[in-house]
C-alpha atoms as a PDB file:
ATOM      1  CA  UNK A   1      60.697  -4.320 -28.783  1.00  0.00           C
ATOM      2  CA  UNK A   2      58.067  -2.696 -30.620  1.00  0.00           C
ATOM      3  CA  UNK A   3      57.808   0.563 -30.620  1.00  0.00           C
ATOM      4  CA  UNK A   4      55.275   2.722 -28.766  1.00  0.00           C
ATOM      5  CA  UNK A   5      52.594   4.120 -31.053  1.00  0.00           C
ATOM      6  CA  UNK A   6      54.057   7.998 -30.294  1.00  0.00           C
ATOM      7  CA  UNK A   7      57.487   6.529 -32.115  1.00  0.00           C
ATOM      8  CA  UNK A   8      55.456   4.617 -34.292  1.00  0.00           C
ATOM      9  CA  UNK A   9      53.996   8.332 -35.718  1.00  0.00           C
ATOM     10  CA  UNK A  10      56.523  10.644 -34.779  1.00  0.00           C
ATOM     11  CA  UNK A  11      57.513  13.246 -37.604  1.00  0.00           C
ATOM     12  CA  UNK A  12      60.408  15.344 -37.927  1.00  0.00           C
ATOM     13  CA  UNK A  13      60.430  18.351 -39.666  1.00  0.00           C
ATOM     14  CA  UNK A  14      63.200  18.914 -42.762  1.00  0.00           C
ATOM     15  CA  UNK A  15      61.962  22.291 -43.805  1.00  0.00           C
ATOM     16  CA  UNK A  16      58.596  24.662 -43.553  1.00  0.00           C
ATOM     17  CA  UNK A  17      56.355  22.338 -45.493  1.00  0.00           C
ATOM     18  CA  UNK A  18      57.892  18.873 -45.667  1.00  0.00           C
ATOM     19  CA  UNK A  19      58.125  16.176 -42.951  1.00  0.00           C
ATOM     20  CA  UNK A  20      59.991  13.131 -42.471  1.00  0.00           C
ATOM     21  CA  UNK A  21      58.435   9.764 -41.050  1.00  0.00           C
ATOM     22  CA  UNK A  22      59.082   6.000 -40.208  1.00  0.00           C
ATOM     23  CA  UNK A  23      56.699   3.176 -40.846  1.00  0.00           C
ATOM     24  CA  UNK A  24      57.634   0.909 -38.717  1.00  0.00           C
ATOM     25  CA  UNK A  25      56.816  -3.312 -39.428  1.00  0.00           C
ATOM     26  CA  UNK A  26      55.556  -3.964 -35.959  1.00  0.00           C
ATOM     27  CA  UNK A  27      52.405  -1.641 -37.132  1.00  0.00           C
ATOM     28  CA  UNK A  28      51.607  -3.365 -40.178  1.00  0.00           C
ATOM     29  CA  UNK A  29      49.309  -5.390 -41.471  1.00  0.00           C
ATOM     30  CA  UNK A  30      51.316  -8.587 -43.030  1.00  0.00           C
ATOM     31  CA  UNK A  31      53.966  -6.078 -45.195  1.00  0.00           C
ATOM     32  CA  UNK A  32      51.980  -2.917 -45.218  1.00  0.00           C
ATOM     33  CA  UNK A  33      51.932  -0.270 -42.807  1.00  0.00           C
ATOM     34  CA  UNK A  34      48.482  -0.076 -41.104  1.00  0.00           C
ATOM     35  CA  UNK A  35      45.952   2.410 -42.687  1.00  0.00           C
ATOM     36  CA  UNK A  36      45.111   4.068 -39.314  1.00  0.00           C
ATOM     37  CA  UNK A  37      48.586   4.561 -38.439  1.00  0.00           C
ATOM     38  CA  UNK A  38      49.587   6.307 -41.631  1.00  0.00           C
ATOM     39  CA  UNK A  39      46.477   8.472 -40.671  1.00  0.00           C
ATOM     40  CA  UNK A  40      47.978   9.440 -37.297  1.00  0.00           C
ATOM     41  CA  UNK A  41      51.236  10.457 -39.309  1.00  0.00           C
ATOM     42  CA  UNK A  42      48.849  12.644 -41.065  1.00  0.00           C
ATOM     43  CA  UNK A  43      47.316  14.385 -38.437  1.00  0.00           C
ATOM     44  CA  UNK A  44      50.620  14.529 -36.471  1.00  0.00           C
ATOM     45  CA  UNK A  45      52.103  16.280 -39.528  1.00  0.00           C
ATOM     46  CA  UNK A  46      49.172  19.110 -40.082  1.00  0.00           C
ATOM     47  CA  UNK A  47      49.486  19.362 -35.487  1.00  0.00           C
ATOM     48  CA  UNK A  48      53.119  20.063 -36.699  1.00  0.00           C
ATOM     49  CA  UNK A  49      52.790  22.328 -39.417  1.00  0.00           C
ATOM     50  CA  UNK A  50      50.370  24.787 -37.532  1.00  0.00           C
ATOM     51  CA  UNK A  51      52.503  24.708 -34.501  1.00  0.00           C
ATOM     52  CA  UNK A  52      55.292  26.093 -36.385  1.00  0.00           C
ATOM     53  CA  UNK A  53      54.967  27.218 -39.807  1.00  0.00           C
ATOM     54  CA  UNK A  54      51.263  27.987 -39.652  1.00  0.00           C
ATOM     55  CA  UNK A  55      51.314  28.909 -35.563  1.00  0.00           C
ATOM     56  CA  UNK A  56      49.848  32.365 -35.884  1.00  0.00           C
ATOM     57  CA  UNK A  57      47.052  30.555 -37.296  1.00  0.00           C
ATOM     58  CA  UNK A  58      46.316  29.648 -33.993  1.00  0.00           C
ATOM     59  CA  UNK A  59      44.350  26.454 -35.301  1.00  0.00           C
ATOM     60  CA  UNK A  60      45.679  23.490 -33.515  1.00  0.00           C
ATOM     61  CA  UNK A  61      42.827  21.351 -34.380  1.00  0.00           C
ATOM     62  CA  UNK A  62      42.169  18.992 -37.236  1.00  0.00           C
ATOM     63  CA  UNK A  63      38.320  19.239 -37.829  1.00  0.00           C
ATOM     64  CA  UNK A  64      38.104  17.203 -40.690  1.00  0.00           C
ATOM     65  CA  UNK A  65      40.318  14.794 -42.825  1.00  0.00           C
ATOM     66  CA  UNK A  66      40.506  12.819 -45.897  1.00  0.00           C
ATOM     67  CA  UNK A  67      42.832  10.570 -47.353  1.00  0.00           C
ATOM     68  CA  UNK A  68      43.408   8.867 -50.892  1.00  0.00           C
ATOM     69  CA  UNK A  69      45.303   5.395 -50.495  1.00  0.00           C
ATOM     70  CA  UNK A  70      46.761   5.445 -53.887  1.00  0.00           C
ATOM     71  CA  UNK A  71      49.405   2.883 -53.533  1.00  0.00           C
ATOM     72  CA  UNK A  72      50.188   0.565 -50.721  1.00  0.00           C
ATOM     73  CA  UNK A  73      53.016   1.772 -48.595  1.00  0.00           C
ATOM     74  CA  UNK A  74      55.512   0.603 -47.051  1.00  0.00           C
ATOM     75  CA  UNK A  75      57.977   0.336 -43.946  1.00  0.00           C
ATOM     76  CA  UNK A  76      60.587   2.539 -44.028  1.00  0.00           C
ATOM     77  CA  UNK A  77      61.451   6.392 -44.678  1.00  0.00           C
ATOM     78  CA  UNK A  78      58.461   8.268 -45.873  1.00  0.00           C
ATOM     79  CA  UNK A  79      58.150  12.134 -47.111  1.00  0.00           C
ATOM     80  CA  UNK A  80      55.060  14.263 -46.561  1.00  0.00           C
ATOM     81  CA  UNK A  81      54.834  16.981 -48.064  1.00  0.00           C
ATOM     82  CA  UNK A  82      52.654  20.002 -47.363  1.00  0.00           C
ATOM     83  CA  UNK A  83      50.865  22.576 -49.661  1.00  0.00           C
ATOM     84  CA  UNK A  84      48.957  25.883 -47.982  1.00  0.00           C
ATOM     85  CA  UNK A  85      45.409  25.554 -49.889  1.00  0.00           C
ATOM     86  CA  UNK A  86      43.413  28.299 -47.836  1.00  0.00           C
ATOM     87  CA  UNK A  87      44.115  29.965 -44.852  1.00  0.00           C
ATOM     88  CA  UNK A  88      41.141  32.057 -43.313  1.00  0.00           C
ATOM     89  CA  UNK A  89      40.240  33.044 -39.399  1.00  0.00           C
ATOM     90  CA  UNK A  90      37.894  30.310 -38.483  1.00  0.00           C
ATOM     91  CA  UNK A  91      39.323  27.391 -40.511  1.00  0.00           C
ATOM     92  CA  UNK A  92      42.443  26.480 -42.624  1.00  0.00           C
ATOM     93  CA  UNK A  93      42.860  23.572 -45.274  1.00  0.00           C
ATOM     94  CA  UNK A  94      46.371  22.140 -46.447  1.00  0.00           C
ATOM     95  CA  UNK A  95      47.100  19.369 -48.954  1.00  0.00           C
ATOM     96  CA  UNK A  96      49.525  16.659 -47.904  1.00  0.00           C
ATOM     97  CA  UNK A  97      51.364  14.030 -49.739  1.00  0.00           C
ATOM     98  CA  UNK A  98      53.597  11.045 -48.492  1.00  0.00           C
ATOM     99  CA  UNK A  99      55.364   9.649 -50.837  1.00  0.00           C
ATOM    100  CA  UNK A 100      58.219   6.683 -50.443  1.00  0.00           C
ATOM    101  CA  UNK A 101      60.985   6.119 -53.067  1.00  0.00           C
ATOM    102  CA  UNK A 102      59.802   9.043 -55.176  1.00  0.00           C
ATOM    103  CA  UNK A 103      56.079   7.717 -55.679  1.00  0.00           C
ATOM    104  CA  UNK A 104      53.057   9.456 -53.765  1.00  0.00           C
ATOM    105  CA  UNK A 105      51.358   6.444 -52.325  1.00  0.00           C
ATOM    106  CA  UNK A 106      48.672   8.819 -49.840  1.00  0.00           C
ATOM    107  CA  UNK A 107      47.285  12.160 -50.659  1.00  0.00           C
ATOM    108  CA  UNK A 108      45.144  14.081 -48.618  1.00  0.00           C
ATOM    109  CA  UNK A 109      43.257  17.463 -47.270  1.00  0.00           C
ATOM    110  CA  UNK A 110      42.874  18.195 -43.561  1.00  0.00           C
ATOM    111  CA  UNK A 111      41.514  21.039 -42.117  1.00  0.00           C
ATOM    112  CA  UNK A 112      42.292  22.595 -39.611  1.00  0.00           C
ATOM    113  CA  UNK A 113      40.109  25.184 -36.650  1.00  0.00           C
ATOM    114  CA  UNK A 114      40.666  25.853 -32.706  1.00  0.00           C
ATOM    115  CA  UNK A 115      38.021  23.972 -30.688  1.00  0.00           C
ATOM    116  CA  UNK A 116      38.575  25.595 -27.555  1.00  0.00           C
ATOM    117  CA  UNK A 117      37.754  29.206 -29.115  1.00  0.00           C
ATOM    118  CA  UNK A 118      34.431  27.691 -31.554  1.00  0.00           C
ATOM    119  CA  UNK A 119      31.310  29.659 -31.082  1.00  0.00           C
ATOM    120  CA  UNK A 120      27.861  29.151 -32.864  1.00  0.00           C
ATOM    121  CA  UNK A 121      25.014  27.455 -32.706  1.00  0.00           C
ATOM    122  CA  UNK A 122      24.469  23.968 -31.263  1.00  0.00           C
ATOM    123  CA  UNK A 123      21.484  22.307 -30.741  1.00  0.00           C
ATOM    124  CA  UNK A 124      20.885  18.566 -29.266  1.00  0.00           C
ATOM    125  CA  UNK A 125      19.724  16.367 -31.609  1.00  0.00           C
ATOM    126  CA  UNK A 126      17.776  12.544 -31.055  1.00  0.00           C
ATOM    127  CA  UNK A 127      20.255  10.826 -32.217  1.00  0.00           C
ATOM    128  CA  UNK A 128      21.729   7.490 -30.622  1.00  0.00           C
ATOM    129  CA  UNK A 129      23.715   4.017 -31.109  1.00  0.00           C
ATOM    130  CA  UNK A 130      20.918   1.859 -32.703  1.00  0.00           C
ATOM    131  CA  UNK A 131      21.094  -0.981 -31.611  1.00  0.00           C
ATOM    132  CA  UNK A 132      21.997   0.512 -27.764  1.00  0.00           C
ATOM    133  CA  UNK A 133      25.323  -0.418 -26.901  1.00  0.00           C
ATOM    134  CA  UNK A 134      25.810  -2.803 -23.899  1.00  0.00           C
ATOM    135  CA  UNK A 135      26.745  -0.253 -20.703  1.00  0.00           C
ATOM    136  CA  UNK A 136      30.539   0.783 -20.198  1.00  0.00           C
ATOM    137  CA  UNK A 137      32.494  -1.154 -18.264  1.00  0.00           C
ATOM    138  CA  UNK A 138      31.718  -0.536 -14.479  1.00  0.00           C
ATOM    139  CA  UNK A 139      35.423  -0.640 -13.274  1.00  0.00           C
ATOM    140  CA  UNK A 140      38.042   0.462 -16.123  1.00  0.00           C
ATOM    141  CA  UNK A 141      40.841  -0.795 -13.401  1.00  0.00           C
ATOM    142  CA  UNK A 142      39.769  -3.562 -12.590  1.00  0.00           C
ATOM    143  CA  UNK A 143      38.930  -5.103 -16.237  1.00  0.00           C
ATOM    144  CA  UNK A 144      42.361  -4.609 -17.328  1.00  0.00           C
ATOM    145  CA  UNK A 145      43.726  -6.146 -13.675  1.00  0.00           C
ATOM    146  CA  UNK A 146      41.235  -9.326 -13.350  1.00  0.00           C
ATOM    147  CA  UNK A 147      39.496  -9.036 -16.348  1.00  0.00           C
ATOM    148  CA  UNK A 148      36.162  -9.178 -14.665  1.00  0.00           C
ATOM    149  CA  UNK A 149      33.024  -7.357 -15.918  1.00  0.00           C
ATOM    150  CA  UNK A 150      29.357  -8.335 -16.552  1.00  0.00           C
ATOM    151  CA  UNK A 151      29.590  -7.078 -20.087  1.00  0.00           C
ATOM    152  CA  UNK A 152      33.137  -6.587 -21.608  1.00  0.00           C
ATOM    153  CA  UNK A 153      35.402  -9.497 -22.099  1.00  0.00           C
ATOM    154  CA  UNK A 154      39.408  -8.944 -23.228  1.00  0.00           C
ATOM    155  CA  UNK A 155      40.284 -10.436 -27.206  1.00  0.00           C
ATOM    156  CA  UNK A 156      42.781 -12.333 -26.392  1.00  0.00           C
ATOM    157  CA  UNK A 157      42.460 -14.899 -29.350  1.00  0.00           C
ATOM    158  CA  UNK A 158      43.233 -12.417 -31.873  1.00  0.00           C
ATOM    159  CA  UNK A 159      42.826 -14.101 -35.560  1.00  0.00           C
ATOM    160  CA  UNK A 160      46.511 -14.320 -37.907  1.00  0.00           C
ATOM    161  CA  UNK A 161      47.996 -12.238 -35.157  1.00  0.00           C
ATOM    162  CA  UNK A 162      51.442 -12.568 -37.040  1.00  0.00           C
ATOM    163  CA  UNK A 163      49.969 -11.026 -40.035  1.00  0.00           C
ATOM    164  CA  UNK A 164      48.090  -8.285 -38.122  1.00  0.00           C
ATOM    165  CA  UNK A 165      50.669  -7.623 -36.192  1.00  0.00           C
ATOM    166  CA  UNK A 166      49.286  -4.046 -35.430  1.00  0.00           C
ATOM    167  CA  UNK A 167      46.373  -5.784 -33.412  1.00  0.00           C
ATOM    168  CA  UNK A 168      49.086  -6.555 -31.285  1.00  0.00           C
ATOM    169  CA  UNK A 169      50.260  -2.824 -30.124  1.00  0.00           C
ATOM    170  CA  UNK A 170      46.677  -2.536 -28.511  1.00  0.00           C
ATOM    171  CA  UNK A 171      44.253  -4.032 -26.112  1.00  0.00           C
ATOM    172  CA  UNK A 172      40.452  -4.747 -27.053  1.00  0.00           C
ATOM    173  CA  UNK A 173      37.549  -5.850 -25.353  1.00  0.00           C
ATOM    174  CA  UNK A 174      34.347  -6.952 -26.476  1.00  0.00           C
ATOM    175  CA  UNK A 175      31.060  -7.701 -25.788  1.00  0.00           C
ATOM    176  CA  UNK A 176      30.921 -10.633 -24.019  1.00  0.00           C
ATOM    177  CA  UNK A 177      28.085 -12.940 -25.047  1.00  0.00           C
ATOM    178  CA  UNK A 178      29.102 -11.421 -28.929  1.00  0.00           C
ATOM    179  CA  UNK A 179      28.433  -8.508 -30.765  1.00  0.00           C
ATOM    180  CA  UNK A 180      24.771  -7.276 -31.045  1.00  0.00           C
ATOM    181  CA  UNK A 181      23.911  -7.897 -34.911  1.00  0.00           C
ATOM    182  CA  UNK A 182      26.054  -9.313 -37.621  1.00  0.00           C
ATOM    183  CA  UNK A 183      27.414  -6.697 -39.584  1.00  0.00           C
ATOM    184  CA  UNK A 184      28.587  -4.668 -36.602  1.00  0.00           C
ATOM    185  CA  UNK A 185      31.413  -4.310 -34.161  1.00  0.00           C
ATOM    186  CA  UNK A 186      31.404  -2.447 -30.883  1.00  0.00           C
ATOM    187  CA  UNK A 187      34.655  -2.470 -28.941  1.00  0.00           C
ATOM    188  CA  UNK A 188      36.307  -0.589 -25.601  1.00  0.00           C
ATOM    189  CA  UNK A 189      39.833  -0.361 -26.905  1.00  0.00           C
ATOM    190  CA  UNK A 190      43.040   0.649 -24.956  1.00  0.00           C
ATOM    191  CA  UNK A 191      47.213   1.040 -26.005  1.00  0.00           C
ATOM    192  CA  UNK A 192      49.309  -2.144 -25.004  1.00  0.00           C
ATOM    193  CA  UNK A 193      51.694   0.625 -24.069  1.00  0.00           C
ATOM    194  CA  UNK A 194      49.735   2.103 -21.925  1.00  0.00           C
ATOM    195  CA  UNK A 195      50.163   5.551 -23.830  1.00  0.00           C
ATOM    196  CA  UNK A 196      46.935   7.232 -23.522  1.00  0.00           C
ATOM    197  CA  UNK A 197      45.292   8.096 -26.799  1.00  0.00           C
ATOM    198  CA  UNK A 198      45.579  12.248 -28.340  1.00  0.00           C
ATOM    199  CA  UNK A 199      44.191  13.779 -30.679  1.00  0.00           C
ATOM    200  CA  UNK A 200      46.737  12.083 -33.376  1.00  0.00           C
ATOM    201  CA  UNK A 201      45.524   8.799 -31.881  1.00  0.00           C
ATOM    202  CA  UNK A 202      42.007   9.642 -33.404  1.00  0.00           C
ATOM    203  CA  UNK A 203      43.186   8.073 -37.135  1.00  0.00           C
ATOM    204  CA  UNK A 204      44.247   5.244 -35.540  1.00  0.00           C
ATOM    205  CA  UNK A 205      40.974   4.263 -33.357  1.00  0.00           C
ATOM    206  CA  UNK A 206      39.024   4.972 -36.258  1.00  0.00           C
ATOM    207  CA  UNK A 207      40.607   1.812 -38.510  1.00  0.00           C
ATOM    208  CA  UNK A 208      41.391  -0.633 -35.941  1.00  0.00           C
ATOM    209  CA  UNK A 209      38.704  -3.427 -34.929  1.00  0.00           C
ATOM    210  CA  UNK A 210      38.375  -6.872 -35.451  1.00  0.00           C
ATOM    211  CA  UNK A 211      36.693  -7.871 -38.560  1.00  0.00           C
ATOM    212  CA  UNK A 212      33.289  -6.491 -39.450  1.00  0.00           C
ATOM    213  CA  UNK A 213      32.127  -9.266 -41.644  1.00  0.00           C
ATOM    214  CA  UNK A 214      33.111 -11.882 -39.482  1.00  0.00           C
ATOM    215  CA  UNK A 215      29.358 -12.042 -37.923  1.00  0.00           C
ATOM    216  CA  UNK A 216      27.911 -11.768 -41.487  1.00  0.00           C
ATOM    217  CA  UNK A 217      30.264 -14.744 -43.189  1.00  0.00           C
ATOM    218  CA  UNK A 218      29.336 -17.240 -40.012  1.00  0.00           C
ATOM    219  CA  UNK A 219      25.385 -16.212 -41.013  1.00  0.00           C
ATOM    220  CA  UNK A 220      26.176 -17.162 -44.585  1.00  0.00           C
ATOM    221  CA  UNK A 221      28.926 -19.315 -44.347  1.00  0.00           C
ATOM    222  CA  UNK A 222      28.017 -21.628 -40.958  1.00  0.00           C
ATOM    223  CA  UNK A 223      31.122 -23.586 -39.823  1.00  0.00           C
ATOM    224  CA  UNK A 224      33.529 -23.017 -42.429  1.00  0.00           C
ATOM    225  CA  UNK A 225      36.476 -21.046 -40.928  1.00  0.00           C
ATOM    226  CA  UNK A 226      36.834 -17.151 -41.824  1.00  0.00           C
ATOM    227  CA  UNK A 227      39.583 -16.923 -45.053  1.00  0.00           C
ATOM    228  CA  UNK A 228      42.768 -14.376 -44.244  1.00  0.00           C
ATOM    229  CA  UNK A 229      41.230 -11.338 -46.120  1.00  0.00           C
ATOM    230  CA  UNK A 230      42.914  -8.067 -46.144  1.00  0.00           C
ATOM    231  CA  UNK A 231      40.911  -5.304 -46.101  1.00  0.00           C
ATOM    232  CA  UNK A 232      42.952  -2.486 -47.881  1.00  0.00           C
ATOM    233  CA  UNK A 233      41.372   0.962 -47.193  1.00  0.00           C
ATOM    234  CA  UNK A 234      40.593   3.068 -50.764  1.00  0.00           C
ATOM    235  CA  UNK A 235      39.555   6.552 -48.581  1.00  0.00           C
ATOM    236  CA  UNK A 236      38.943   7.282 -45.392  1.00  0.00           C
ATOM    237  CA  UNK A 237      37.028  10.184 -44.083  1.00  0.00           C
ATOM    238  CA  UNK A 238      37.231  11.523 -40.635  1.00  0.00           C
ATOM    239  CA  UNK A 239      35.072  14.406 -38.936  1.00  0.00           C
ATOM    240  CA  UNK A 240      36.454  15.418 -35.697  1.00  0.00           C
ATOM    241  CA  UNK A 241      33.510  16.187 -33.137  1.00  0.00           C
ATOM    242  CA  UNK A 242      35.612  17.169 -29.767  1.00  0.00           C
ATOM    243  CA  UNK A 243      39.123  17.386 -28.913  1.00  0.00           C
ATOM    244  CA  UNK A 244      40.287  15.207 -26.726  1.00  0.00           C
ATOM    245  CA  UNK A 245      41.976  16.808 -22.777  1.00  0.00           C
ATOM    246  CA  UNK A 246      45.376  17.777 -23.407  1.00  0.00           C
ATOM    247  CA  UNK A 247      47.122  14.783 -21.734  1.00  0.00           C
ATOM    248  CA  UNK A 248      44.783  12.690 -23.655  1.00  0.00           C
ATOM    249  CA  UNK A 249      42.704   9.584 -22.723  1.00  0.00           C
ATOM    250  CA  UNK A 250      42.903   6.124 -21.713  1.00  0.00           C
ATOM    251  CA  UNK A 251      39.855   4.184 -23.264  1.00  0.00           C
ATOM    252  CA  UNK A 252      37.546   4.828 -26.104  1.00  0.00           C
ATOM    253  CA  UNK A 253      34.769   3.502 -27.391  1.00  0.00           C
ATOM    254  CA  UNK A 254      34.054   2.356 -31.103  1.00  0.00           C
ATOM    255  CA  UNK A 255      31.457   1.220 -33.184  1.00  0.00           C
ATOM    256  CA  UNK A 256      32.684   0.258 -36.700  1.00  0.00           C
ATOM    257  CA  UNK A 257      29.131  -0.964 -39.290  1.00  0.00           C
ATOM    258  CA  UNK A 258      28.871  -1.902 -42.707  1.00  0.00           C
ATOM    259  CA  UNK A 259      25.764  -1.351 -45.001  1.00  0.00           C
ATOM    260  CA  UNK A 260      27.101  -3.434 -48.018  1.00  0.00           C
ATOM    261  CA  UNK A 261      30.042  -5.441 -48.972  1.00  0.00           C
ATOM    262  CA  UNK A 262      29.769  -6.434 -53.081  1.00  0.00           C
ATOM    263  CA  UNK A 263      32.152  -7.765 -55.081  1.00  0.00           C
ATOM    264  CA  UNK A 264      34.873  -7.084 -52.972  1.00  0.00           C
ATOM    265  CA  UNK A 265      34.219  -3.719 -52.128  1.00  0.00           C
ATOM    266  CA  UNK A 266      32.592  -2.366 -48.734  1.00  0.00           C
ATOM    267  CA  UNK A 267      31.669   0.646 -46.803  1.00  0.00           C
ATOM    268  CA  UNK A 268      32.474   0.927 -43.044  1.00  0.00           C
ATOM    269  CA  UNK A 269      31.193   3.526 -41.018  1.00  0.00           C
ATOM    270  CA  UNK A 270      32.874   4.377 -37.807  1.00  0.00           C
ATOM    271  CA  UNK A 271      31.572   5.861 -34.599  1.00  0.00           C
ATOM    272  CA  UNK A 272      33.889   7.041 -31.387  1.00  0.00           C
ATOM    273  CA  UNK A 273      32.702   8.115 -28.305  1.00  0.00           C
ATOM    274  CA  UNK A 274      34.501   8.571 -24.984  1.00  0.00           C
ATOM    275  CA  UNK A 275      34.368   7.884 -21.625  1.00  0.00           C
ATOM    276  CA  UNK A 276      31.572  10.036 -20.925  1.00  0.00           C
ATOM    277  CA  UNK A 277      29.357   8.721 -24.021  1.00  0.00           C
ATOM    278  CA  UNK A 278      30.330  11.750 -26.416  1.00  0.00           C
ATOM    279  CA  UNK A 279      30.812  11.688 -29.766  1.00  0.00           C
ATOM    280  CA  UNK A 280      34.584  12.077 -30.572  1.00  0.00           C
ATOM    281  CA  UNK A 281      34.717  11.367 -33.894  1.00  0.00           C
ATOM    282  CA  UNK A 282      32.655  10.077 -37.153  1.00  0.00           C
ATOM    283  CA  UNK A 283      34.180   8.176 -40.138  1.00  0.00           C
ATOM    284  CA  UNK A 284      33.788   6.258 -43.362  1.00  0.00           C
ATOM    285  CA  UNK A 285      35.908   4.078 -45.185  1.00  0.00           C
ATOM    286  CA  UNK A 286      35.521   3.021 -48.826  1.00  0.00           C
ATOM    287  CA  UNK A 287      37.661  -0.343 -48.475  1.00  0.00           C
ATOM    288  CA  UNK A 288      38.399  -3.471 -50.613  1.00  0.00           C
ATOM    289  CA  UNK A 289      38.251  -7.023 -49.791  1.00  0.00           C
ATOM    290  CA  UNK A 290      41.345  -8.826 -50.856  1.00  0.00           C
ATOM    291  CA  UNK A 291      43.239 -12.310 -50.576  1.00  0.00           C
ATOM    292  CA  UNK A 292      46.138 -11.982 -47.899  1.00  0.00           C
ATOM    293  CA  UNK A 293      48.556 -12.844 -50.675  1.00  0.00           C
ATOM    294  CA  UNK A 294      47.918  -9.699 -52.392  1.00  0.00           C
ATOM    295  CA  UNK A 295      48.995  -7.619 -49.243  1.00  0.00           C
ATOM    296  CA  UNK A 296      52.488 -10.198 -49.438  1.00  0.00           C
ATOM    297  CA  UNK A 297      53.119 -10.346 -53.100  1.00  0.00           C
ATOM    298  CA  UNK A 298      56.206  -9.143 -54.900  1.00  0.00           C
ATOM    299  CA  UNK A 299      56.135  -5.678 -56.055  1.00  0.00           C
ATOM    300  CA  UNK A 300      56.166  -5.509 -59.811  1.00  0.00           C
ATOM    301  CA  UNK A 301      58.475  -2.716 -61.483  1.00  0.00           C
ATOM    302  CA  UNK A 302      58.704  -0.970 -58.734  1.00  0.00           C
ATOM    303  CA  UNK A 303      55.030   0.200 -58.284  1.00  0.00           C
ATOM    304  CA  UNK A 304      53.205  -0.286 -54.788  1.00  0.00           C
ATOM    305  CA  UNK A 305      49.658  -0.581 -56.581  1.00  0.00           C
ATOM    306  CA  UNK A 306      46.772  -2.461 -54.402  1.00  0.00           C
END
């Protein structure tokens, strides 16, 4: 059985500043741990850090994140390790590293604030979705019991679902006459656990969709079937809008876009909103376009290089 996604990112603390993990294979993609996931371990590791270590910090919040992928990981044992950059009263910023058999394949910075004591100025700004998203589903219940709803249908066909095996750990539904553009994905998306999604859970939502240029190659391409890319992720970016209710949520919504893919390389930028139509979260991903056999191949000398 696979295990839920709080296992899946659990940490354990060895000593003030360095944290023990377990990447497990029923959250990869083909031999490597999913990106998002390894994000969670991040953010569950700096939640960690300033509840103990760091606790009269009193900042339990990760505001903003970013992560290097330098090598691919992969299941097993990993080590993060933690370095205090700057701590100050309104925010704090640490430096972490996981590294597996003595390499660091992920570095990043998150920092860290407490939401629930912010003050400041806000103002409401025009923004929007453009194109408008299609309205929520009117009947969360019922669209996961009978699968009826005017606008949402459940994935069920999901593409090489033995090589993204992490698309299996969750449930996603789409619009159901298609997406609105090429080039763009919105999704409602929901744990096959059933665990509701924290805080943590945020890194995860933010890289898991179905593929964004699958609209695009069809435009292009016509006919001929999509190829089995893997889509390593190069950095991610995360800027954390609201915190999510303590005993989390059930549903949240994503839009995932990308302005360019070029010889192999592509942006994505990710939008997350919840129940209520608030922005949760923004991202952006710098990711690569790669043959599936690149994700499989042999490890040469011992490096984990993408």
């Amino acid at each position: 059985m696979a295990p839920t996604f709080a296992e899946a990112t659990a940490v354990r603390a060895i000593d003030s500043h360095t944290y023990a993990a377990y990447l497990d294979s029923e959250w990869c993609v083909g031999s490597v741990p999913h990106g998002g996931v390894v994000t969670s371990v991040f953010l569950r590791v700096a939640a960690a850090h300033f509840r103990t270590t760091l606790a009269t910090q009193n900042q339990p919040h990760t505001i903003s994140l970013h992560l290097e992928f330098l090598r691919r990981t992969q299941e097993g044992s990993a080590t993060l390790v933690v370095r205090d950059v700057k701590l100050g009263r309104q925010t704090s910023t640490i430096h972490v590293a996981l590294s597996q058999d003595d390499r660091d394949e992920v570095v990043g910075y998150l920092t860290q604030s407490n939401m629930d004591t912010e003050t400041g100025l806000s103002l409401k700004t025009p923004w929007s979705l453009q194109p408008h998203p299609l309205p929520p589903p009117a009947d969360f219940a019922a669209l996961l019991a009978t699968g009826k709803d005017p606008s949402w249908v459940e994935q069920t066909e999901k593409p090489y679902r033995h090589f993204r095996k992490v698309g299996n750990r969750v449930r996603t539904f789409l619009p159901r006459e298609g997406q609105l553009v090429p080039g763009l994905v919105d999704e409602w998306l929901r744990l096959e656990s059933g665990e509701n999604f924290t805080d943590e859970s945020v890194g995860f939502v933010c890289d898991q969709f179905p593929s964004v240029i699958e609209g695009l190659w069809r435009k292009e391409m016509g006919e001929k079937g999509l190829l089995p890319f893997w889509y390593p992720t190069v950095a991610l970016n995360l800027d954390v809008k609201k915190a999510l209710p303590p005993g989390g949520v059930e549903w949240l919504f994503v839009r995932v876009q990308t302005k360019s893919i070029k010889n192999g390389r592509m942006d994505l930028e990710i939008v997350i909103l919840d129940g209520v139509g608030e922005i949760v979260a923004l991202s952006h991903h710098v990711v690569l376009v790669l043959g599936s056999e690149r994700n499989m191949a042999a490890r040469r000398n011992g490096q984990t290089k993408i």
